[in-house]
N, C-alpha and C. Protein backbone atom coordinates (compact mmCIF):
# COMPACT_ATOMS: atom_id res chain seq x y z
N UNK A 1 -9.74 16.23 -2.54
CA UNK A 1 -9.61 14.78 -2.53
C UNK A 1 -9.64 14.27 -1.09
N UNK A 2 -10.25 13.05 -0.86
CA UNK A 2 -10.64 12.38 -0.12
C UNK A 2 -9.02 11.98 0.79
N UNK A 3 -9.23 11.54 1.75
CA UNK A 3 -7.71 11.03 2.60
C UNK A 3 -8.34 9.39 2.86
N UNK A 4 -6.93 8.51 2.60
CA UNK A 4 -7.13 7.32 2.59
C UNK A 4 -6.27 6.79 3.31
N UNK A 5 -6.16 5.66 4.26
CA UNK A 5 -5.80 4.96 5.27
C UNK A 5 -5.51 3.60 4.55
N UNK A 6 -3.67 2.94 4.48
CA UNK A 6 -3.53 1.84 3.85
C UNK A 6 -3.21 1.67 5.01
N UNK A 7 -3.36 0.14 4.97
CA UNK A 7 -2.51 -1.20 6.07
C UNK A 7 -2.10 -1.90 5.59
N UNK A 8 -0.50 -2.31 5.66
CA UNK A 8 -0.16 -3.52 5.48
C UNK A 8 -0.60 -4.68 6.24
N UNK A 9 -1.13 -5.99 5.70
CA UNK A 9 -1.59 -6.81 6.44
C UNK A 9 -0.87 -8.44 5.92
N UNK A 10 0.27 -8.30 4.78
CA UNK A 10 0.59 -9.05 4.38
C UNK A 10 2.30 -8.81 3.88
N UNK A 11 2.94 -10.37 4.36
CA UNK A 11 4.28 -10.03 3.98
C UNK A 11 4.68 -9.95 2.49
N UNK A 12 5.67 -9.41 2.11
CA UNK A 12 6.44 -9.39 1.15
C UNK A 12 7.15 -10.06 0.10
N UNK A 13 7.26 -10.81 1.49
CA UNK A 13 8.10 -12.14 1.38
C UNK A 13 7.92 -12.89 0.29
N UNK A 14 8.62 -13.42 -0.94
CA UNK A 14 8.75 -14.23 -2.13
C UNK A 14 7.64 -13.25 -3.21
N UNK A 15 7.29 -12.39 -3.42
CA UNK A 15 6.68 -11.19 -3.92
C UNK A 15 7.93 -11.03 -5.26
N UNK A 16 7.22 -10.53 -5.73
CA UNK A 16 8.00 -10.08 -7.47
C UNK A 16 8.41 -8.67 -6.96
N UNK A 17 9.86 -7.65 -7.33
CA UNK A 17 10.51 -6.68 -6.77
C UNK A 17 9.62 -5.83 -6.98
N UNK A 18 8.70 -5.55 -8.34
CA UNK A 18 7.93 -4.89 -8.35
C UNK A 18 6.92 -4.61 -7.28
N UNK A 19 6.01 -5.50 -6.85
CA UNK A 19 5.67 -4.84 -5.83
C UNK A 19 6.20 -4.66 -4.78
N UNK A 20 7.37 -5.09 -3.99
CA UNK A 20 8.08 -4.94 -2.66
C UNK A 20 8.64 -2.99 -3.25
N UNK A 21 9.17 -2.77 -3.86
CA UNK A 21 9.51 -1.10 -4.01
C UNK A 21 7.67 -0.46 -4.49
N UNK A 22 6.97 -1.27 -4.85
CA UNK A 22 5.92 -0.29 -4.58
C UNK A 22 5.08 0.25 -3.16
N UNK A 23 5.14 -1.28 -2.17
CA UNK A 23 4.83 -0.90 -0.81
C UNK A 23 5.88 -0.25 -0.05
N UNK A 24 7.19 0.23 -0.63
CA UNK A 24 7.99 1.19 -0.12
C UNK A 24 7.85 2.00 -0.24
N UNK A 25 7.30 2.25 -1.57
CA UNK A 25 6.74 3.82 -2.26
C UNK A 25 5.51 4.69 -1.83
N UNK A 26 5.07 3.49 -1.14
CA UNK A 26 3.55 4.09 -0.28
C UNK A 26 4.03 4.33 1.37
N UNK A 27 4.89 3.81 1.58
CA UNK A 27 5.73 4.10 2.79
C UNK A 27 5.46 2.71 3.91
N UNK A 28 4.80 1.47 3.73
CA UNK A 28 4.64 0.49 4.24
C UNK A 28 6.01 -0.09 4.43
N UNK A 29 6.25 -0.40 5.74
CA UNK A 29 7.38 -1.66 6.23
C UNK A 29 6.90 -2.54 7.12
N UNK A 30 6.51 -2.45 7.87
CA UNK A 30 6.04 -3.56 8.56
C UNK A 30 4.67 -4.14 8.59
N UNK A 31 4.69 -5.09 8.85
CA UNK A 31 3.31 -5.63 9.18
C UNK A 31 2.17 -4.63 9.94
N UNK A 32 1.11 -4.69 9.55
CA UNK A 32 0.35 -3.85 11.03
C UNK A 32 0.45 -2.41 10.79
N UNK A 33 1.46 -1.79 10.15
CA UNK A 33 1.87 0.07 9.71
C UNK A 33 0.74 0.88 9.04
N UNK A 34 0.29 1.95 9.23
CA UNK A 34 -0.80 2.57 8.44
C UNK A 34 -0.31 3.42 7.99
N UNK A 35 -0.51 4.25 7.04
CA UNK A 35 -0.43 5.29 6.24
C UNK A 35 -1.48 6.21 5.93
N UNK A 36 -1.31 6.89 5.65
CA UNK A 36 -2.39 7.92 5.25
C UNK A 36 -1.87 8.77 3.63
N UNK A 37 -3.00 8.54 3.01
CA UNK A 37 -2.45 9.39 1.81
C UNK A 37 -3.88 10.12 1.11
N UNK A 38 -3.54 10.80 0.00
CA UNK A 38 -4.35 11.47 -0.50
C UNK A 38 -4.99 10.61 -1.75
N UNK A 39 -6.16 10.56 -2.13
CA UNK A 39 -7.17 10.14 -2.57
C UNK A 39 -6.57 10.48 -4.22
N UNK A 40 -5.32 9.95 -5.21
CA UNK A 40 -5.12 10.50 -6.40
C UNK A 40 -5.01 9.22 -7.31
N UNK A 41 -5.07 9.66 -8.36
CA UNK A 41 -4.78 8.31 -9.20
C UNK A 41 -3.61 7.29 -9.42
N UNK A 42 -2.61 8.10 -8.88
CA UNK A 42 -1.35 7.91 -9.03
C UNK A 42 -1.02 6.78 -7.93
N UNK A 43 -1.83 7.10 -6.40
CA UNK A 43 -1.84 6.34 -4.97
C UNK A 43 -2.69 5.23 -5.19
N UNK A 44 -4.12 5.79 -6.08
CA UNK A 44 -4.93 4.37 -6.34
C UNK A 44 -3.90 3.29 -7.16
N UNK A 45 -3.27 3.47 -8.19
CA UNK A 45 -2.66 2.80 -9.03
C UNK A 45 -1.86 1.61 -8.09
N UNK A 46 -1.37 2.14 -7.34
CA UNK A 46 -0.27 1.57 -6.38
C UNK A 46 -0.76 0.57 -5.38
N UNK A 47 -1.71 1.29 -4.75
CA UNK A 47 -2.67 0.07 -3.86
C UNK A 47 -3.31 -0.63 -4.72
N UNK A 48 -4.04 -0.71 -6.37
CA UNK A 48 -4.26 -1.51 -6.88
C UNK A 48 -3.50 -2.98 -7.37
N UNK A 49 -1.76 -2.37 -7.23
CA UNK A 49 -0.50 -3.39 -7.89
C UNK A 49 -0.24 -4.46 -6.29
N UNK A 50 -0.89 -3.71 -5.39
CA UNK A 50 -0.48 -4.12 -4.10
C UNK A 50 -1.92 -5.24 -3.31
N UNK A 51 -2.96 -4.94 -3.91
CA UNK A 51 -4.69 -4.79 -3.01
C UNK A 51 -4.21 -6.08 -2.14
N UNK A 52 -3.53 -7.25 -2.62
CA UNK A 52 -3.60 -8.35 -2.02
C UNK A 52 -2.57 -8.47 -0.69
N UNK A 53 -1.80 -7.01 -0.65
CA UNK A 53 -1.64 -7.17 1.02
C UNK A 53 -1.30 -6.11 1.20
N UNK A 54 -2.95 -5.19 1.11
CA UNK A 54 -3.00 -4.38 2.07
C UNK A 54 -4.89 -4.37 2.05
N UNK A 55 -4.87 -3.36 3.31
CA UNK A 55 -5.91 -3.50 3.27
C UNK A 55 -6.43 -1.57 3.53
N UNK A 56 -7.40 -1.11 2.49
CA UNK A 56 -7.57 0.28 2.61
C UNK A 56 -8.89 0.69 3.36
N UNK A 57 -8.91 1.95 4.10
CA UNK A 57 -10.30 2.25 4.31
C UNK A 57 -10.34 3.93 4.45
N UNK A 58 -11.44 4.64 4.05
CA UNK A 58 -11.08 5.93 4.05
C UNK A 58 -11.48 6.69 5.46
């Protein structure tokens, strides 16, 4: 599997809890933070609940 690069590029702020513990779960806190993860369905799922503030590239 492929390796994928998230960015947070958007706050949290007034967000439903659901997604604020999902961009925790991907390991995002701040603005600007990248991550790196593995290419699974489980990670797609998550950046899909999230797409509108982050931004991915592989």
């Amino acid at each position: 599997m492929a390796v994928i690069k998230i960015k947070k590029v958007k706050s949290a702020i007034k967000r439903p809890g659901d997604q604020k513990k999902t961009l925790l779960a991907l390991g995002l806190k701040k603005i600007g933070q990248v991550v790196e993860h593995q290419d699974s369905p489980s990670i797609l799922g998550m950046i899909n609940k999230v797409k509108h503030l982050v931004t991915v590239t592989k």
